[in-house]
Protein backbone atom coordinates (compact mmCIF):
# COMPACT_ATOMS: atom_id res chain seq x y z
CA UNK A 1 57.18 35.30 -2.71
CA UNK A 2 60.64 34.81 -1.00
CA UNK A 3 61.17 35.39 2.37
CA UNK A 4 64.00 37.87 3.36
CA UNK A 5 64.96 38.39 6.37
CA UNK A 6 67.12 41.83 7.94
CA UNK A 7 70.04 41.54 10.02
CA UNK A 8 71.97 44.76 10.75
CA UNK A 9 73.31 46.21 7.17
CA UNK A 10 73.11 41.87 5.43
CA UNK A 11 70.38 40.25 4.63
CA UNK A 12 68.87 36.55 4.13
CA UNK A 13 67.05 35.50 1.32
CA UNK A 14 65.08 31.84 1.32
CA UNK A 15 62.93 30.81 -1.83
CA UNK A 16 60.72 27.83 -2.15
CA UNK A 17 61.66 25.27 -4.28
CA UNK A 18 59.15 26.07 -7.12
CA UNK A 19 60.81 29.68 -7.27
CA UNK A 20 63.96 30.48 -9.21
CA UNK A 21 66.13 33.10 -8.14
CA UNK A 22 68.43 35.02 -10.11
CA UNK A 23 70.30 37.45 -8.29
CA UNK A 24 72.46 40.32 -10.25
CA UNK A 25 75.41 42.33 -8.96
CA UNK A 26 76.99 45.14 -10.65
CA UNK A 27 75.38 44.00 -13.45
CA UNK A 28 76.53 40.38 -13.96
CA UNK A 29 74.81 36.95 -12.61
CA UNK A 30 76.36 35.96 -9.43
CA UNK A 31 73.50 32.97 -8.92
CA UNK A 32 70.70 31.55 -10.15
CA UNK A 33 68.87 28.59 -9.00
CA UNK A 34 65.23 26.72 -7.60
CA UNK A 35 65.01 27.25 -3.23
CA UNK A 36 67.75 29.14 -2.75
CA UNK A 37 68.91 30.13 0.52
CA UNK A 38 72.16 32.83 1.28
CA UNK A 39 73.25 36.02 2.76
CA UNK A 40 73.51 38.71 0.66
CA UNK A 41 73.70 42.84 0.47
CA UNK A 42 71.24 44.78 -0.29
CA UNK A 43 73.15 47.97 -1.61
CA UNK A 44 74.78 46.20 -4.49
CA UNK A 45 72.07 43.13 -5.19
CA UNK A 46 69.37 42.87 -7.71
CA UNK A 47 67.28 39.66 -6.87
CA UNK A 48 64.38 38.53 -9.55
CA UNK A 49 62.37 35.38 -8.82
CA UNK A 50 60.69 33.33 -11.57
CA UNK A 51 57.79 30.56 -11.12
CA UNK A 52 58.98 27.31 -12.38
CA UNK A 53 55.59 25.86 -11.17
CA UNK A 54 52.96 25.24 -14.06
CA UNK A 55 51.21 28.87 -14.10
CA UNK A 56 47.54 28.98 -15.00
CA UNK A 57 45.77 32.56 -17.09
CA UNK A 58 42.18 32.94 -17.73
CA UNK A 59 41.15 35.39 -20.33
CA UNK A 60 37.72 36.03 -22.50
CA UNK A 61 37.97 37.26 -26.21
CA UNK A 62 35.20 39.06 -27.59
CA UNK A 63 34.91 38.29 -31.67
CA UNK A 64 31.92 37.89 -34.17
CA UNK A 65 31.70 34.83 -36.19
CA UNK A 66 30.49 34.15 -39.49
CA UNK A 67 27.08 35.17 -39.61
CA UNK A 68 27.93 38.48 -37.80
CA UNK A 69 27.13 37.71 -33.94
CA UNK A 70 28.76 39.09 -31.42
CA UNK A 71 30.50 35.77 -29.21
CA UNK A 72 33.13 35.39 -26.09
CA UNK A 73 35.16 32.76 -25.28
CA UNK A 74 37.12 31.99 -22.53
CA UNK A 75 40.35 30.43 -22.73
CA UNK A 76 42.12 29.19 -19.99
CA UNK A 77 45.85 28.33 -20.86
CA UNK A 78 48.45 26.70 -19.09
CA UNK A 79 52.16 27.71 -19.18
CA UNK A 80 55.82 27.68 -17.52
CA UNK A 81 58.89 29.26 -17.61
CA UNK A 82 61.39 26.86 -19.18
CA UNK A 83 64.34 29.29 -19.49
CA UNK A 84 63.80 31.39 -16.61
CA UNK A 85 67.41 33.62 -18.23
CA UNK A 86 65.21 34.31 -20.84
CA UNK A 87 61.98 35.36 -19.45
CA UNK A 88 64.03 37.78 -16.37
CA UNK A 89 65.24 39.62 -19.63
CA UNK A 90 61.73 40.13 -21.43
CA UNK A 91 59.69 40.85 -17.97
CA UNK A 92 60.45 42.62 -14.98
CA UNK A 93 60.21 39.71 -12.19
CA UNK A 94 62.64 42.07 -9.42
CA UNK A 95 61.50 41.56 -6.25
CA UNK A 96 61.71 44.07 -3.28
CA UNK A 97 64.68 43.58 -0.72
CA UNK A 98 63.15 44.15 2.14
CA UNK A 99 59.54 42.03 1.41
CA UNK A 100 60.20 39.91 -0.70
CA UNK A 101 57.13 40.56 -3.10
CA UNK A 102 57.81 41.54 -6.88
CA UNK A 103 58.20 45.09 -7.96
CA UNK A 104 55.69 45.34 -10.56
CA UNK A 105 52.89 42.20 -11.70
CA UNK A 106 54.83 40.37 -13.84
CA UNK A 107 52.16 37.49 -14.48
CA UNK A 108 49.63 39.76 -15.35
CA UNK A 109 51.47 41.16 -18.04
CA UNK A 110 52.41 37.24 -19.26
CA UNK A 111 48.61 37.28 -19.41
CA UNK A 112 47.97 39.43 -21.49
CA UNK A 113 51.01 38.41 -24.08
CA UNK A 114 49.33 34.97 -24.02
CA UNK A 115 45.98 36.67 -25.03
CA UNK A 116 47.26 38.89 -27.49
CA UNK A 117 48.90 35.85 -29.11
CA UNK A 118 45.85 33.54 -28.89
CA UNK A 119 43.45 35.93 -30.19
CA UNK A 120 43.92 36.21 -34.17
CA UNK A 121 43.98 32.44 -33.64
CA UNK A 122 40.55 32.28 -31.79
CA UNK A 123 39.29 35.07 -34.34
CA UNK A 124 40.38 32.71 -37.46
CA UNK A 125 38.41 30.12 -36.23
CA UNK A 126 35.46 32.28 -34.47
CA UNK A 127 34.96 33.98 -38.29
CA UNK A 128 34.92 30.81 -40.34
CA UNK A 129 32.15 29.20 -38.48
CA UNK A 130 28.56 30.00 -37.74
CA UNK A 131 26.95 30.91 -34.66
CA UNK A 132 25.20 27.52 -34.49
CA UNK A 133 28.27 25.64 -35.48
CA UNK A 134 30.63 27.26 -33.21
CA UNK A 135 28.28 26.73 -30.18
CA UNK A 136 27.89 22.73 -31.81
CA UNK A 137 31.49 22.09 -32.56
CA UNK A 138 33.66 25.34 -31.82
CA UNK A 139 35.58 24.36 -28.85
CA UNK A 140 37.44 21.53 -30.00
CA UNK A 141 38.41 23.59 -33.70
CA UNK A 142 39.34 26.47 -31.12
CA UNK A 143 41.40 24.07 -28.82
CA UNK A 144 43.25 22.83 -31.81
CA UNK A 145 43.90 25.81 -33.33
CA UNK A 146 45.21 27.39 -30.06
CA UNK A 147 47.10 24.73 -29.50
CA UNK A 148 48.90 24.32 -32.87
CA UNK A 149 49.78 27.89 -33.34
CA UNK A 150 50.96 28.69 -29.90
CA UNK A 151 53.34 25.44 -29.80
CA UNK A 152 54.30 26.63 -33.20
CA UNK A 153 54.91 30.85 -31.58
CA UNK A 154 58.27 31.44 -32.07
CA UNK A 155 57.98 34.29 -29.57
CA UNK A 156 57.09 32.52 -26.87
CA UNK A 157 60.08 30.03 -27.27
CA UNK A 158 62.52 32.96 -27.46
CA UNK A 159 61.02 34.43 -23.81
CA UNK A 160 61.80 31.50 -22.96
CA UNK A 161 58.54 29.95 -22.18
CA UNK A 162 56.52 26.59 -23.14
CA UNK A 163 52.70 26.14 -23.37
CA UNK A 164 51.53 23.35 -20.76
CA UNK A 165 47.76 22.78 -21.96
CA UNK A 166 44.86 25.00 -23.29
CA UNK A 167 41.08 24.44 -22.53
CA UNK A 168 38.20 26.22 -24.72
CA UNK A 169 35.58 26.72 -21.15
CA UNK A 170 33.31 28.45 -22.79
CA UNK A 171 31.81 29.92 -25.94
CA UNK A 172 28.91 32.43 -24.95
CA UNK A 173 27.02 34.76 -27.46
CA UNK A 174 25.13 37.89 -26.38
CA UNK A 175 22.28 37.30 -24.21
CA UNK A 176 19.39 38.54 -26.57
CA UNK A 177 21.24 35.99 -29.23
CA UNK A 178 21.65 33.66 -26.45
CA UNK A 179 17.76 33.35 -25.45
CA UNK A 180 16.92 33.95 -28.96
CA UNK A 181 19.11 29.86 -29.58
CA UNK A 182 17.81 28.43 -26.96
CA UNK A 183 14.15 28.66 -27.66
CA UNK A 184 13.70 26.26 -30.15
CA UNK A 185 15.47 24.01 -27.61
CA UNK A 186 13.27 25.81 -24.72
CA UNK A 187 10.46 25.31 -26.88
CA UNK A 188 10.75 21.59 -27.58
CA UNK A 189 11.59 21.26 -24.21
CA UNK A 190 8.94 22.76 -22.66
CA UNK A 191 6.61 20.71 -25.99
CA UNK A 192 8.07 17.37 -24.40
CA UNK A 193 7.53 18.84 -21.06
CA UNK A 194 3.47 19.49 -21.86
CA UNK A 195 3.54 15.87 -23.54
CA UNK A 196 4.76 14.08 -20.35
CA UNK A 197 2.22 16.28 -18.68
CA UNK A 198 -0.73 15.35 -21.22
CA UNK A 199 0.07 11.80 -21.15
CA UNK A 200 0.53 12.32 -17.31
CA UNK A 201 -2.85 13.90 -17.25
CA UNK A 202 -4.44 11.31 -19.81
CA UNK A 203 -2.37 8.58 -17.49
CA UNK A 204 -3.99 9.90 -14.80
CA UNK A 205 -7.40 9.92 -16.05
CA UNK A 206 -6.99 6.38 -17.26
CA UNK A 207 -6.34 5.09 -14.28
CA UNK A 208 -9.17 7.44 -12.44
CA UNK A 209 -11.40 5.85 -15.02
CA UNK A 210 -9.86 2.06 -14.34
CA UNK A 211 -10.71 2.98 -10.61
CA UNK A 212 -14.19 4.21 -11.32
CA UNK A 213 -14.79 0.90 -13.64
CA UNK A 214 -13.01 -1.39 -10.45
CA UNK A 215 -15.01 0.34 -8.13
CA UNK A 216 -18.20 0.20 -10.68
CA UNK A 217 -17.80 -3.46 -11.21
CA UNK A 218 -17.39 -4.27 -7.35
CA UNK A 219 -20.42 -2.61 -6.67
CA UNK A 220 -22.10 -4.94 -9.12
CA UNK A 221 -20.26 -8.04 -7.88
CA UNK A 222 -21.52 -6.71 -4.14
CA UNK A 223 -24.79 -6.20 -5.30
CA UNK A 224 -25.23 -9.13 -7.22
CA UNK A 225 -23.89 -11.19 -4.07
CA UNK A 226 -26.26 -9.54 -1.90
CA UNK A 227 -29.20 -10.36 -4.21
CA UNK A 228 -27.88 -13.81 -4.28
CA UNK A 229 -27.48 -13.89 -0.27
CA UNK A 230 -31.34 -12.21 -0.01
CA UNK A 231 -32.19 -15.08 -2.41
CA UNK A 232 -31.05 -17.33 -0.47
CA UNK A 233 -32.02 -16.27 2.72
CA UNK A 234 -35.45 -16.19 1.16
CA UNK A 235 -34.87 -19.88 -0.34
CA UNK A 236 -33.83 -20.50 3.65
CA UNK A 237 -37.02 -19.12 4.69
CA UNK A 238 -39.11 -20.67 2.78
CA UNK A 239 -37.55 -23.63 3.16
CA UNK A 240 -38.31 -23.27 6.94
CA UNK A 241 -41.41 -23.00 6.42
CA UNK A 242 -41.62 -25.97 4.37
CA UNK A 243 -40.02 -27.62 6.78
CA UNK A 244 -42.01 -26.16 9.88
CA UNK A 245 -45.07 -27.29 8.13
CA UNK A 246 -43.99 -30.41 7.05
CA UNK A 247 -43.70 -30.62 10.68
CA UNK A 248 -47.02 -29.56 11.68
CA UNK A 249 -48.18 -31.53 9.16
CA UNK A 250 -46.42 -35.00 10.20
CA UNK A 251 -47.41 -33.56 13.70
CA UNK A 252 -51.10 -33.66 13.18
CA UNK A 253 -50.85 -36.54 10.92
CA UNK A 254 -49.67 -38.84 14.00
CA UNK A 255 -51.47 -36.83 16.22
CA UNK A 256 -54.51 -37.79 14.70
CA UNK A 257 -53.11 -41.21 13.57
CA UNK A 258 -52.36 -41.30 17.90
CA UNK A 259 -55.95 -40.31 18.36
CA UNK A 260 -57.23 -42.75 15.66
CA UNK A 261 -55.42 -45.36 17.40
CA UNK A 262 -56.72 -44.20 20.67
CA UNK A 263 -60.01 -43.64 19.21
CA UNK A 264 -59.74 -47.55 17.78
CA UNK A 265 -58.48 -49.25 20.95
CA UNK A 266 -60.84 -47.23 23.01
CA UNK A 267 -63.70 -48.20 20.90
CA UNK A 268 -62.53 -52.08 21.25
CA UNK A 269 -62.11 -51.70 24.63
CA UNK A 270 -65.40 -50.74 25.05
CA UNK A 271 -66.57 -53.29 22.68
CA UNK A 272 -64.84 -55.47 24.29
CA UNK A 273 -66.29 -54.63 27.66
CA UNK A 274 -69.99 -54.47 26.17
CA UNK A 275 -69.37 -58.01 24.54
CA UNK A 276 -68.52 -59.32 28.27
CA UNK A 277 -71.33 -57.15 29.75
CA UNK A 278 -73.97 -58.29 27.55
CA UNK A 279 -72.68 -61.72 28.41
CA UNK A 280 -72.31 -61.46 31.81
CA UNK A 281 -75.83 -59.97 31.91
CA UNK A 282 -76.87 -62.80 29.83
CA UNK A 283 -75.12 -65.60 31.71
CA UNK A 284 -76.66 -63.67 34.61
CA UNK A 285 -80.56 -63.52 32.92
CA UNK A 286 -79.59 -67.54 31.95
CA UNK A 287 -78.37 -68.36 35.82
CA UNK A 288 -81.58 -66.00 37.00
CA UNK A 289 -83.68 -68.00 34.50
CA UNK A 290 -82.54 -71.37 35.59
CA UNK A 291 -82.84 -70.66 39.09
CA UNK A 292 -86.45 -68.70 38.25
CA UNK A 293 -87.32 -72.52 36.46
CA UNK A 294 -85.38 -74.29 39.37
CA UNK A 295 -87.71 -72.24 41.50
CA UNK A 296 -90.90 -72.52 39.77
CA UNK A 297 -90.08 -76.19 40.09
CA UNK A 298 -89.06 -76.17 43.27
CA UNK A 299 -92.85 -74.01 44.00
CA UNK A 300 -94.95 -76.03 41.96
CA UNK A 301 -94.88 -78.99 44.56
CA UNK A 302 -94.66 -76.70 47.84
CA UNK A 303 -98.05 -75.96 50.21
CA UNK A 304 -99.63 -72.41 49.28
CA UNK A 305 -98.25 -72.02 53.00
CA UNK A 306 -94.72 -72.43 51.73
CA UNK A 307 -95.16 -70.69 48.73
CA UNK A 308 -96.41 -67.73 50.44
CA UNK A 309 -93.84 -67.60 52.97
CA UNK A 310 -90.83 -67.86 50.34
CA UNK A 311 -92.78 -64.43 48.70
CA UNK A 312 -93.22 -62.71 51.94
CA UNK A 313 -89.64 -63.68 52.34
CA UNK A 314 -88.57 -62.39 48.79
CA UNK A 315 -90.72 -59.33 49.59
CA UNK A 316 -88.68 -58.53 52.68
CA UNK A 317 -85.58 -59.00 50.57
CA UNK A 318 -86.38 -56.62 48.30
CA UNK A 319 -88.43 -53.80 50.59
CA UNK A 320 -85.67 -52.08 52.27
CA UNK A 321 -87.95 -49.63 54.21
CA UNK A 322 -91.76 -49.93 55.17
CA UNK A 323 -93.29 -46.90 56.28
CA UNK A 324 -96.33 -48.42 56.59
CA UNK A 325 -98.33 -51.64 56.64
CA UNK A 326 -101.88 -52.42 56.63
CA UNK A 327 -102.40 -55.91 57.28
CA UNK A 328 -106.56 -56.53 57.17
CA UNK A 329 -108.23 -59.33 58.88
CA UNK A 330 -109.54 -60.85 56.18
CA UNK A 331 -105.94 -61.27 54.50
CA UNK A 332 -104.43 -62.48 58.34
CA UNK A 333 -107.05 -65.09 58.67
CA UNK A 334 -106.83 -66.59 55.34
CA UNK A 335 -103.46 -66.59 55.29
CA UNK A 336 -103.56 -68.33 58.79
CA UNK A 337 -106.42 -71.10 57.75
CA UNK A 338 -104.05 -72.08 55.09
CA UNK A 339 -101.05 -72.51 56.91
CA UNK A 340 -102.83 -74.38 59.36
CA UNK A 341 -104.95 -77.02 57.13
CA UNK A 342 -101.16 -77.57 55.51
CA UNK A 343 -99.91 -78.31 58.97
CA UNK A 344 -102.50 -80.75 59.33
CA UNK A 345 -102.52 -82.00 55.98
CA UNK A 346 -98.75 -82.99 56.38
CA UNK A 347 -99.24 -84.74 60.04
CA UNK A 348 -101.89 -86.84 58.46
């Protein structure tokens, strides 16, 4: 939109530089041009502005294809004014004088020339092709075919404009038709889908079961290893024992091999000390002999006198006590007349 601007009865017209102005008096072209700027008046001035910019239109065509289903596709088509002269003459593009803004829509009705013109093209191609095929391969054949025959529109080169690019977006058949394609495709989806999930599932299980069989086997393993270990602590045990009687054993075997020993050297010893008793007893019966034969001899030559005083005098020796004594005359006397006739005997 160009800016215009009031002062008094003139007025001041600025356009960007992707806007052409033409501007008409009394009839005839007095300038034309991309971001112009000037002072003109209103009462005898007719202004149009043209987009020299690429312009974009969107439009959907309903047609049926081959196989009689209903389809739409949407075009979207790019386009510019290349002889803006031209196009000011086919369209209304006046502006207002006091906004700026254009009198009537002038790009809306350039829309709907470029679908009129593009849609016996899109129906050729639509009706020659199946509703599988055109959904497969449709939008290039429809690209190319816009493309071709609108490039090849004389009508559009004498309003004077030029076709920039087309694009087939979409190609879209009713929705009943619609669901109706898709669900073989839903289908085999949703069939891979429940595959996945069945090997999933069977995945799943597989590995529940490897966990079951892991945990299965370590049970074994632990059991086994504790059997093993109570084996062996029994082995232990009774290997303490064994041992522990073993030990008693080698105990009692030197205990009694001590008390053997004991028994032995005791025995000697008291061998030993009966040998020297009985000898000393019989050295001492030999000395006692001797000096009983030394004795005798000794007493066979002595007076009875003697001889009875050496056995009063062993007699005292051997009494310790004497309660009593009885000592009879007739023993005193002869015991007396002896001693005396040896007294005599001897000073004789």
């Amino acid at each position: 939109m160009a800016h215009i601007n009031r002062f008094l009865f003139v007025r001041h017209l600025r356009a960007e530089p992707n806007q052409y102005i033409l501007h008409f008096r009394k009839g005839r072209l007095l300038r034309h041009g991309a971001g112009l700027a000037y002072w003109f008046l209103p009462l005898s001035a007719a202004v149009a502005q043209l987009p020299v910019e690429d312009v974009e239109t969107t439009f959907m065509l309903g047609e049926r294809c081959a196989d009689f289903q209903e389809v739409a596709v949407q075009v979207t088509l790019t386009y510019r004014v290349v002889d803006p002269k031209k196009a000011a003459l086919r369209i209304n593009f006046s502006i207002s004088l006091d906004t700026g803004a254009w009198v009537e829509q002038p790009l809306q009705r350039l829309a709907n020339l470029w679908a009129h013109w593009s849609r016996h093209l899109v129906r050729a191609s639509v009706m020659a092709m199946g509703v599988s095929e055109l959904l497969r391969v449709g939008p290039d054949r429809i690209r190319t075919a816009l493309d071709e025959g609108l490039r090849g529109n004389a009508s559009i080169a004498d309003m004077g404009l030029a076709l920039v690019s087309v694009q087939v977006d979409r190609i879209a058949p009713a929705p009943e038709l619609e669901r109706a394609l898709q669900t073989p495709t839903r289908e085999a989806i949703q069939q891979k889908a429940d595959e996945a999930t069945f090997q999933r599932r069977a995945l799943a299980v597989e590995k529940e079961r490897a966990i079951k069989e892991n945990e299965l086997a370590t049970e074994i393993e632990l059991a086994r290893r504790q059997e093993d270990l109570i084996r062996r602590q029994g082995d232990n045990q009774m290997l303490a024992v064994k041992q522990e009687i073993e030990r008693q054993r080698l105990s009692a075997e030197g205990e009694a091999e001590r008390v053997q020993i004991a028994a032995r050297g005791q025995a000697e010893a008291v061998r030993i000390r009966s040998d020297a008793e009985a000898e000393a007893r019989r050295k001492m019966i030999e000395v006692e002999a001797e000096a009983e034969v030394l004795r005798v001899e000794a007493w066979k030559g002595a007076p009875p006198s003697v001889v009875l005083g050496l056995a009063a005098q062993r007699f005292a020796d051997k009494v310790q006590t004497i309660n009593h004594l009885n000592l009879t005359p007739d023993l005193v006397g002869d015991v007396l007349k002896r001693m005396l006739l040896d007294e005599v005997n001897q000073a004789t």
